[in-house]
Protein backbone atom coordinates (compact mmCIF):
# COMPACT_ATOMS: atom_id res chain seq x y z
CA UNK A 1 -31.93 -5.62 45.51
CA UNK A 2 -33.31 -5.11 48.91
CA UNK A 3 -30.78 -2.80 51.14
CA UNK A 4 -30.46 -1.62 55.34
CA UNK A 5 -30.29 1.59 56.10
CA UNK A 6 -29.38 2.82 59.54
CA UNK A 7 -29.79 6.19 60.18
CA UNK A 8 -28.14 7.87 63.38
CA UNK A 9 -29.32 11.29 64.67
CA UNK A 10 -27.07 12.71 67.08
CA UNK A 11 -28.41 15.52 69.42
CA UNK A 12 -32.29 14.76 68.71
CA UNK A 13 -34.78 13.43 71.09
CA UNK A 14 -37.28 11.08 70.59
CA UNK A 15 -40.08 13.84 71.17
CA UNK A 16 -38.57 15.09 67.79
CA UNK A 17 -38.28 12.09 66.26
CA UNK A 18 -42.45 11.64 66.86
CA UNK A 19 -42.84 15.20 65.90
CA UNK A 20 -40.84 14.51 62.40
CA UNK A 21 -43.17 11.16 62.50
CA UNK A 22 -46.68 12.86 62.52
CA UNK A 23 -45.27 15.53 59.70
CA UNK A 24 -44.97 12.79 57.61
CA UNK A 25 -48.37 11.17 57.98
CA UNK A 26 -46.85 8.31 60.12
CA UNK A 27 -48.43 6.55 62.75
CA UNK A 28 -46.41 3.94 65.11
CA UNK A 29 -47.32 0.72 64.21
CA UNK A 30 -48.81 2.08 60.63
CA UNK A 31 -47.86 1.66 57.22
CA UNK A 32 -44.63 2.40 56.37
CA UNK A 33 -43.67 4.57 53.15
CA UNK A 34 -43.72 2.82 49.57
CA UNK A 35 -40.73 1.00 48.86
CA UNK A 36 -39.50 0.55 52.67
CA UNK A 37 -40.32 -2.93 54.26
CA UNK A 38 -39.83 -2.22 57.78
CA UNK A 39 -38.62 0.44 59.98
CA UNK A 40 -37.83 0.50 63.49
CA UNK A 41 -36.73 2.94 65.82
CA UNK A 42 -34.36 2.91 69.28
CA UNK A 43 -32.52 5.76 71.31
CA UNK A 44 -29.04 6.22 71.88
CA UNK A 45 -26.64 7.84 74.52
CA UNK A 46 -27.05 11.07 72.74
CA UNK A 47 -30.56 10.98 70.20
CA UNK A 48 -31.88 7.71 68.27
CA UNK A 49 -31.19 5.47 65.18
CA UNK A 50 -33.70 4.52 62.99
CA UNK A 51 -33.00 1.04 60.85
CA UNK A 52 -35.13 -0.12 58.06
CA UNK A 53 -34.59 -2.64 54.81
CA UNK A 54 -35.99 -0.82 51.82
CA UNK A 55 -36.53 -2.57 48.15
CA UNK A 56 -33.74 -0.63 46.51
CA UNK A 57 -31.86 2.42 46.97
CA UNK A 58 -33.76 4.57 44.90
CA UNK A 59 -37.06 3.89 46.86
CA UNK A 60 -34.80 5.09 50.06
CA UNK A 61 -33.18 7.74 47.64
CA UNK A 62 -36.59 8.81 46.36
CA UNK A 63 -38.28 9.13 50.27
CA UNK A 64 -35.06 11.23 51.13
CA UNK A 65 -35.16 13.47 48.41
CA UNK A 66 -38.78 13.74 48.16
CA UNK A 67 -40.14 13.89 51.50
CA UNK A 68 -38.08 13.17 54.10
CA UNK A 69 -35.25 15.78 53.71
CA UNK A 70 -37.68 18.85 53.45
CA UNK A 71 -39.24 17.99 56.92
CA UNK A 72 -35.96 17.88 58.42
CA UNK A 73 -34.55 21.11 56.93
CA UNK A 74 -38.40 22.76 58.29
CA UNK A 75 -37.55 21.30 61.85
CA UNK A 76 -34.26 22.15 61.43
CA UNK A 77 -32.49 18.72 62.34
CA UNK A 78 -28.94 18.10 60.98
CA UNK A 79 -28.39 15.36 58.39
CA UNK A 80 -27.78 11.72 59.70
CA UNK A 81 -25.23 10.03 59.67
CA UNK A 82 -26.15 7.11 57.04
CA UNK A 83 -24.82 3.58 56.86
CA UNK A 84 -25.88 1.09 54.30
CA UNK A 85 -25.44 -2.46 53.39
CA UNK A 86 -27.05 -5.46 50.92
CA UNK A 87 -29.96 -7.49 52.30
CA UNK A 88 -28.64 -11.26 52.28
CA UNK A 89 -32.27 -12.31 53.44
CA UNK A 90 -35.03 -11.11 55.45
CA UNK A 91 -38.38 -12.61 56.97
CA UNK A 92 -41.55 -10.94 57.63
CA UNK A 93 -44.52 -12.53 59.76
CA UNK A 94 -47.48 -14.11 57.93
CA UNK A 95 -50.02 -11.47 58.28
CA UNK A 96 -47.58 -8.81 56.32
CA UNK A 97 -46.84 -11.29 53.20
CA UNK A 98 -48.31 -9.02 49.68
């Protein structure tokens, strides 16, 4: 079952956010990571939230775990905080249909 995750990081600037990007073999506008099926990024009054829909919570459990967390620990940026909820439905343009 496909779930959102938003994930808030308070006290960390976008520069960061790029830098933590580019140790991860992202790209804006690239491919995403296996198991998430979109991801977008906006700031907020104090650092930037990041909101994606992944196929399940162990793909999102698995990129945490696996990759994402040790980047973050090596850049030292604090956990964020995590909110997440079950997809009723989502839509994705023609041109990204598998």
């Amino acid at each position: 079952m496909a779930i959102a995750v938003e994930t808030t990081f308070h006290g960390v600037t976008l520069t960061t956010y790029d830098d933590l990007l580019r140790r991860l073999d992202f790209r804006a506008g690239g491919d995403s990571e296996p198991g998430c099926l979109f991801h977008y990024t906006v700031p907020t009054d104090d650092g930037f939230r990041g909101v994606d829909v992944w196929e399940s919570a162990e793909a999102f459990d698995r990129f945490v775990g696996g990759r994402l967390a040790p980047v973050l620990e090596h850049l030292g940026i604090p956990r964020p905080e995590v909110a997440m909820a079950e997809v009723h439905n989502y839509l994705i343009a023609p041109s990204d249909r598998r």
